[in-house]
Protein backbone atom coordinates (compact mmCIF):
# COMPACT_ATOMS: atom_id res chain seq x y z
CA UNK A 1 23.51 56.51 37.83
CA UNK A 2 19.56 56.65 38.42
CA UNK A 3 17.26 53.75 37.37
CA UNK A 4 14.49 54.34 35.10
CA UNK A 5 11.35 52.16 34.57
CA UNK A 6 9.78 52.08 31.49
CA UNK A 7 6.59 51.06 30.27
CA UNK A 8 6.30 50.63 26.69
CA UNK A 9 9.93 49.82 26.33
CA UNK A 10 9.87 47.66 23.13
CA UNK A 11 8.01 49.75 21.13
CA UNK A 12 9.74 52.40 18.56
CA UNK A 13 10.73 55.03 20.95
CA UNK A 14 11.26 52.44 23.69
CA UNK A 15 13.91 51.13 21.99
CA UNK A 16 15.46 54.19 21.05
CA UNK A 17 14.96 55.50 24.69
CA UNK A 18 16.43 52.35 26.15
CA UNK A 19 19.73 52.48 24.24
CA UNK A 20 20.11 56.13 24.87
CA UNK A 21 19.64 55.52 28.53
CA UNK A 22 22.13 52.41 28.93
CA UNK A 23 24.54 54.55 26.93
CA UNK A 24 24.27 56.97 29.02
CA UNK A 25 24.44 54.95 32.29
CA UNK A 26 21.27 54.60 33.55
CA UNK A 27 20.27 51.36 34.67
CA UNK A 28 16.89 50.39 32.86
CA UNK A 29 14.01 48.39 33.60
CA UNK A 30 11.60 47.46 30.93
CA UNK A 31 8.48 46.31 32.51
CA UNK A 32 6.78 43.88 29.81
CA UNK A 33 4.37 40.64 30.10
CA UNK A 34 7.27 38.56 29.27
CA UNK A 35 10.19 38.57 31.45
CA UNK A 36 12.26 39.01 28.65
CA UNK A 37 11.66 40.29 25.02
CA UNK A 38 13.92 39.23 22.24
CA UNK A 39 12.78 42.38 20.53
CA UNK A 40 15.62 44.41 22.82
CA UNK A 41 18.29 42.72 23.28
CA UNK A 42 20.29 42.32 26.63
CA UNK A 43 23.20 43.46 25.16
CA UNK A 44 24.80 45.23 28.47
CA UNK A 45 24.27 44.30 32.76
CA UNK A 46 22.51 48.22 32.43
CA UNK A 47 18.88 46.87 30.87
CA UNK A 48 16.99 44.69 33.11
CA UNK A 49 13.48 43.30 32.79
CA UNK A 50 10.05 42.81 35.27
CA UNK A 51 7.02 41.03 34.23
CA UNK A 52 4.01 43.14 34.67
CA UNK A 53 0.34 42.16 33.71
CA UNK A 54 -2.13 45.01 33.06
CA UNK A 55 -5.55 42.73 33.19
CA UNK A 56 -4.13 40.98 36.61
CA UNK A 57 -3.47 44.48 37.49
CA UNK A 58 0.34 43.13 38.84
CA UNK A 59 3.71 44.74 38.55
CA UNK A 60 6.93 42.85 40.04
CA UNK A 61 7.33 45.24 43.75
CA UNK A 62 10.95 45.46 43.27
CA UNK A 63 10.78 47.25 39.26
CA UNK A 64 8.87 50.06 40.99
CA UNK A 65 10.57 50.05 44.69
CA UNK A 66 13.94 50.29 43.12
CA UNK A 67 13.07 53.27 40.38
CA UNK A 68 14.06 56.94 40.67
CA UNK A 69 12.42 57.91 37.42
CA UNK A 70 8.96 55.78 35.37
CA UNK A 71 8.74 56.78 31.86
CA UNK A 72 5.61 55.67 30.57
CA UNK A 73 4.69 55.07 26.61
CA UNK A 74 2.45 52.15 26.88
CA UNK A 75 -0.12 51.84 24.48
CA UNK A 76 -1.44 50.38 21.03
CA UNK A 77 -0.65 51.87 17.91
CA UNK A 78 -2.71 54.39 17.03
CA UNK A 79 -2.13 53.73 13.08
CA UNK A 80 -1.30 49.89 12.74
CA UNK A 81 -5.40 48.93 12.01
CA UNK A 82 -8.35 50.38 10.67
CA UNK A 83 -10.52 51.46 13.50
CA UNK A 84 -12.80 49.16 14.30
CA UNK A 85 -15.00 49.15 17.27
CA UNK A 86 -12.67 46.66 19.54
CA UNK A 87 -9.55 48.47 18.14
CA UNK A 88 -11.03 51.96 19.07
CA UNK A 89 -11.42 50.31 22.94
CA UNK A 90 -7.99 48.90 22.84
CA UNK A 91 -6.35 51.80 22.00
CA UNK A 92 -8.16 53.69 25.15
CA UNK A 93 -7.74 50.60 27.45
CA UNK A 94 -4.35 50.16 27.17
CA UNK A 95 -4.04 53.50 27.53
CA UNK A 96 -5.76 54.21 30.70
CA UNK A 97 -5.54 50.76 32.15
CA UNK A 98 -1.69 50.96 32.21
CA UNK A 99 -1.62 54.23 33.89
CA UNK A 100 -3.71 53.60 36.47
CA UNK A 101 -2.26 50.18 37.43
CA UNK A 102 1.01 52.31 37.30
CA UNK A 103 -0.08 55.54 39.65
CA UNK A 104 -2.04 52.66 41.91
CA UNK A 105 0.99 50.76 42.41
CA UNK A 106 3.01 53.75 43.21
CA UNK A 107 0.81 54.74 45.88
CA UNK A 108 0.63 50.83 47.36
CA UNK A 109 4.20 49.98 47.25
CA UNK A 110 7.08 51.84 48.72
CA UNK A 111 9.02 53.86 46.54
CA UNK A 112 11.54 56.58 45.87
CA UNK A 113 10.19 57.75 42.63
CA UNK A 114 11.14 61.34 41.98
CA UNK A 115 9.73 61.66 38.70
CA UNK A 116 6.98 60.36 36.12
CA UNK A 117 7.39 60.96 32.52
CA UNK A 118 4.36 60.24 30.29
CA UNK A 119 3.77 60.38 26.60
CA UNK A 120 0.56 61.56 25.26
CA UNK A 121 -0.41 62.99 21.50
CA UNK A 122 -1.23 66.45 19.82
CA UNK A 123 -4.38 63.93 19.02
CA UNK A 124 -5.77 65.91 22.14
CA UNK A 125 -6.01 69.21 20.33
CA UNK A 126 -8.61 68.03 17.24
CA UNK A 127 -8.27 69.84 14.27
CA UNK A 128 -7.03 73.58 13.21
CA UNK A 129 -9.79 75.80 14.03
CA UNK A 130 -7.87 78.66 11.62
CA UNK A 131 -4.78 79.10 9.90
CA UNK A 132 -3.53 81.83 12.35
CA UNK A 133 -3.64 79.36 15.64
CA UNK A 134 -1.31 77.19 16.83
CA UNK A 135 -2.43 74.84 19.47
CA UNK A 136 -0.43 75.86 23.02
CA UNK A 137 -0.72 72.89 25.90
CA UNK A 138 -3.18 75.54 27.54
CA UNK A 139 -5.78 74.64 24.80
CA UNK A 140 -8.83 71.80 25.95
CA UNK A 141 -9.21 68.44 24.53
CA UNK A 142 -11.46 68.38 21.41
CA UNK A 143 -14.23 66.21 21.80
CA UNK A 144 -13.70 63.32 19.67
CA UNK A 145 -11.93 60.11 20.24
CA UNK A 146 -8.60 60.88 19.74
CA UNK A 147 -8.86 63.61 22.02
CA UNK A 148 -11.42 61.70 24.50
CA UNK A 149 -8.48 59.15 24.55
CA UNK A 150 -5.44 61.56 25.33
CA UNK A 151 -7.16 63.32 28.02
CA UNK A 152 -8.45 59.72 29.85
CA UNK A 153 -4.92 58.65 28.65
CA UNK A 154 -3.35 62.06 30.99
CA UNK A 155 -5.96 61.56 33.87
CA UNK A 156 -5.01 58.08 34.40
CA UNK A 157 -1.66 59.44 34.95
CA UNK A 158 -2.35 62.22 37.31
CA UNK A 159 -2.75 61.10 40.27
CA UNK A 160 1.17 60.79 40.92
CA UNK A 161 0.96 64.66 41.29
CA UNK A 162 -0.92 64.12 44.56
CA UNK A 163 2.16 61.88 45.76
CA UNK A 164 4.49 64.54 45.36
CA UNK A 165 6.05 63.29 42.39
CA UNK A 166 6.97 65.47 39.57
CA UNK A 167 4.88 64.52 36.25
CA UNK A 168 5.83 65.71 33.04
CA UNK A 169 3.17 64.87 29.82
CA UNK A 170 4.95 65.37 26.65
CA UNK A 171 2.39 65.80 24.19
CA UNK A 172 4.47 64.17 20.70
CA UNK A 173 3.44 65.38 17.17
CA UNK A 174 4.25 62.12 14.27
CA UNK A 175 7.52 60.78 15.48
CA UNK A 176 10.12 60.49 12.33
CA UNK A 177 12.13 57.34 13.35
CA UNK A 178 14.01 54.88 10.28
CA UNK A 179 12.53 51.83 11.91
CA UNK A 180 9.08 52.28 11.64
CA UNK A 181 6.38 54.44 11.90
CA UNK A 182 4.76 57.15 9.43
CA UNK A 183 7.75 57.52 7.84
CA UNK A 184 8.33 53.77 7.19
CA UNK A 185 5.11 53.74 5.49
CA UNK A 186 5.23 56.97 3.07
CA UNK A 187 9.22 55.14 2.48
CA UNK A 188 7.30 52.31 0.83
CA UNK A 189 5.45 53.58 -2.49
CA UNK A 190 8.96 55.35 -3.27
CA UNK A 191 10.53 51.76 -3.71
CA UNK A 192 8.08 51.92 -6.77
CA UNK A 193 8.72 55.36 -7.83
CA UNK A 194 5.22 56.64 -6.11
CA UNK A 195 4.98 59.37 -4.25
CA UNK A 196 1.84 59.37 -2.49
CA UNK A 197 0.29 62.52 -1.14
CA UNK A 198 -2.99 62.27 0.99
CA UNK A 199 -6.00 64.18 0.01
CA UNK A 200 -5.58 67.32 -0.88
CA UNK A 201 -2.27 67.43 0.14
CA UNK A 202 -2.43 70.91 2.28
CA UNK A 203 -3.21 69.55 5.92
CA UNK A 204 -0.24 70.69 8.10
CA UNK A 205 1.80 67.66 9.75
CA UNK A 206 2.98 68.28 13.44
CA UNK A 207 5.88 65.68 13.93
CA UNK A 208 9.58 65.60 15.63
CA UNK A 209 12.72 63.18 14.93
CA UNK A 210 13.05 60.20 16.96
CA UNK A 211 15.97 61.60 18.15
CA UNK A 212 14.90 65.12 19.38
CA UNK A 213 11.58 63.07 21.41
CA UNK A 214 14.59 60.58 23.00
CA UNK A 215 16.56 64.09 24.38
CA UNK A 216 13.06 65.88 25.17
CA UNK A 217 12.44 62.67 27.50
CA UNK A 218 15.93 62.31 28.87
CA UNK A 219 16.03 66.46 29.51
CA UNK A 220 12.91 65.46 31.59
CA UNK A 221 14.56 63.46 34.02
CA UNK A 222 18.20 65.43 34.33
CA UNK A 223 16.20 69.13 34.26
CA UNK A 224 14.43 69.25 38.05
CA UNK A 225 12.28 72.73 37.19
CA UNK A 226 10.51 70.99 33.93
CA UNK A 227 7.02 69.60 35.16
CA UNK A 228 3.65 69.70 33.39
CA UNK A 229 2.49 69.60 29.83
CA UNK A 230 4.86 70.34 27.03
CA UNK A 231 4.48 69.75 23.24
CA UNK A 232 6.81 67.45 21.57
CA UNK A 233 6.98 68.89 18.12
CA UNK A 234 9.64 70.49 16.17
CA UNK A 235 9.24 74.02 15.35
CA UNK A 236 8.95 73.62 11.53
CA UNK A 237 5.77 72.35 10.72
CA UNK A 238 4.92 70.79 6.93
CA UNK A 239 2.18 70.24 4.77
CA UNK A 240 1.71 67.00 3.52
CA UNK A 241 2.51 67.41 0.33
CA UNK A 242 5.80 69.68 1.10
CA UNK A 243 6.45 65.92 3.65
CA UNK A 244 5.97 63.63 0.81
CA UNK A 245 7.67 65.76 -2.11
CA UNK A 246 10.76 66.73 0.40
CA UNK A 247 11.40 63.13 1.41
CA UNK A 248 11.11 61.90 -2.61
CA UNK A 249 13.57 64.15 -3.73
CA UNK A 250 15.87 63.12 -0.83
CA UNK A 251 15.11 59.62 -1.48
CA UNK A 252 14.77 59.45 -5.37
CA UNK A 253 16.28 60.75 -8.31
CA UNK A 254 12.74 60.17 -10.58
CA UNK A 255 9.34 59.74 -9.07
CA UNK A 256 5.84 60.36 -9.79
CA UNK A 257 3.18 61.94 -7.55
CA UNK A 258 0.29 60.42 -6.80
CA UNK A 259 -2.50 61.93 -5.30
CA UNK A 260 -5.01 59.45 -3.13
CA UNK A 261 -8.20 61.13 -2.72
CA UNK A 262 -10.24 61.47 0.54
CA UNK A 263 -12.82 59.15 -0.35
CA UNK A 264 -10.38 56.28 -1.26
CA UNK A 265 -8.56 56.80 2.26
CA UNK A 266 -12.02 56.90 4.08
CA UNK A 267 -13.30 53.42 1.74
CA UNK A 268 -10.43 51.62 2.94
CA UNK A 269 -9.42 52.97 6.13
CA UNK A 270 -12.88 54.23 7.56
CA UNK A 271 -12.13 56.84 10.57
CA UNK A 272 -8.72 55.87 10.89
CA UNK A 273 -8.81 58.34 7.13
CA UNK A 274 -9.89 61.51 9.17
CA UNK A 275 -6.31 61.77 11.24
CA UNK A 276 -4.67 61.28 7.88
CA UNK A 277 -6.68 64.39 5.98
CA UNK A 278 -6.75 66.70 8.99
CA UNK A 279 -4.51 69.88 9.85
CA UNK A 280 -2.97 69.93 13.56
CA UNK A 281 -0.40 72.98 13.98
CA UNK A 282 1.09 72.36 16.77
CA UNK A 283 3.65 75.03 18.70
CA UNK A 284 7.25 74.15 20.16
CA UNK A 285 7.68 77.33 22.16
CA UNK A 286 6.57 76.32 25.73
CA UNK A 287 9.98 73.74 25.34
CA UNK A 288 11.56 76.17 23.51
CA UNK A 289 11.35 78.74 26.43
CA UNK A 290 12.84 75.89 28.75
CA UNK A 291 16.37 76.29 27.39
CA UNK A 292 15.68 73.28 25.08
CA UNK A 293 16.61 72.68 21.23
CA UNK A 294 16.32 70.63 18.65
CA UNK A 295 18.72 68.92 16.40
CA UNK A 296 15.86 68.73 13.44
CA UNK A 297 14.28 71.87 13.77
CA UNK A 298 12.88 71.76 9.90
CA UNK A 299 11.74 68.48 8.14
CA UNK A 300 14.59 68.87 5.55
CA UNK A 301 17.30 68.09 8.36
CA UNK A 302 15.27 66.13 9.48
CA UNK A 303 14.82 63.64 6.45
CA UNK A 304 18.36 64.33 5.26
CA UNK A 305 19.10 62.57 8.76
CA UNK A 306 17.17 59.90 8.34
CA UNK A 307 17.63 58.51 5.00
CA UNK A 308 21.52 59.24 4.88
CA UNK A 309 21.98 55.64 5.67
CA UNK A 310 19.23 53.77 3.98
């Protein structure tokens, strides 16, 4: 089988993305500052690892001259801390700095990459502009720094296109996934009985299973006529409250709702608050219209899924 280099590989979907890979066959490379991470184990001769250094601007030659396919998902979490000024330029600069050391070192060292696979976030769209549109990938970036960030975050990226290599951007929604994530942290208050619902409760929530994102990235590689930008988002879309109330019942027998209001969320997480309280609906049918499904198409599949074992 092919070898795929990834970027970002012991993060939440890295992980999930490198066990579907080796299980598939693929031979993987996880580029990461350490030449090994105890965070993935090397459990079979298919996962490898190369030291790169994004400040030294250095990748190991051989990770990139022995790829067929880069999947690339660096970056710092967008939700882990409040939004401070340094946190705001991490977030880009890990971003963009990645990407371009990635398309630069494409370009300098020989290769036989066929095909780049980047992750980027709905964040690019901004916020509803009515309830009767749904954002398509044709839509621009809304000016503020989530979607400032995406499209510097795509850019850096782009310039594999001119090396006739085949880039697809998947654009993911909130990514449902057991081992972390939003849904880790909406899983905690229900230990207590507390289900919390955000604001008003209304704003629409774009997201997609863990394991739908994993196929959408893996159909990106094995499916030669998918290039561009696609939205990774399941075609159900939720309100908050329908989220929080749908994955209490599932979870709970007795609970109690609890709304926060916006002005607690914006006292203690400042602008970080905003992406909590704001409505992004999000379409599926440009993937859709590819040939590809989805396992969780609705978020009560979805949860079902995902708490069956917990």
């Amino acid at each position: 089988m092919a070898t795929v280099l990834i970027t970002g590989g012991t993060g939440m979907i890295g992980k999930a993305l490198v066990k579907k890979l080796s299980g598939r066959g693929y031979r993987v490379v996880v580029l990461s500052r350490k030449r090994m991470q105890e965070k993935i184990k090397k459990s079979n001769r298919n996962i490898e690892f190369a030291k790169w250094e994004i400040g030294k601007k250095i990748i190991e030659a051989p990770a990139i001259s022995g790829a067929d396919h880069v999947i690339h998902l660096a970056g710092a979490g967008i939700a882990e801390k409040r939004w401070t000024r340094k946190r705001m330029q991490d977030i880009i600069s890990s971003r963009v700095d990645s990407g371009t050391l990635l398309a630069e070192s494409l370009e300098k060292i020989p290769n036989q990459v066929k095909t780049v696979i980047a992750v980027s976030a709905i964040g690019y769209y901004g916020p509803d502009r009515n309830q009767s549109h749904l954002f398509s990938e044709s839509d621009p970036p809304f000016p503020d720094f989530l979607g400032s960030t995406c499209r510097q975050w795509e850019e850096s990226i782009e310039p594999v296109t001119q090396m006739g290599k085949r880039l697809v951007v998947l654009r993911a929604g909130i990514v449902l996934d057991k081992e972390g994530g939003a849904l880790k942290k909406f899983l905690q208050p229900l230990k207590v009985g507390l289900a919390i619902i955000l604001g008003r409760g209304d704003q629409i929530i774009s997201w997609i299973h863990i394991d739908d994102l994993v196929n959408l990235f893996i159909a990106a590689i094995e499916k030669e006529h998918i290039s561009g930008v696609y939205n990774a988002v399941a075609p159900g879309t939720v309100t908050n409250k329908e989220f929080v109330l749908t994955l209490a019942k599932t979870r709970n027998k007795f609970f109690i709702p609890v709304r926060i209001p916006a002005f607690i969320l914006k006292l203690f997480l400042g602008k970080l608050s905003g992406e909590l309280l704001k409505s992004v609906t999000v379409s599926s049918g440009k993937i859709q219209q590819e040939g590809l499904s989805f396992i969780y198409p609705d978020i009560q599949s979805a949860i079902k899924n995902l708490l069956e074992d917990s």
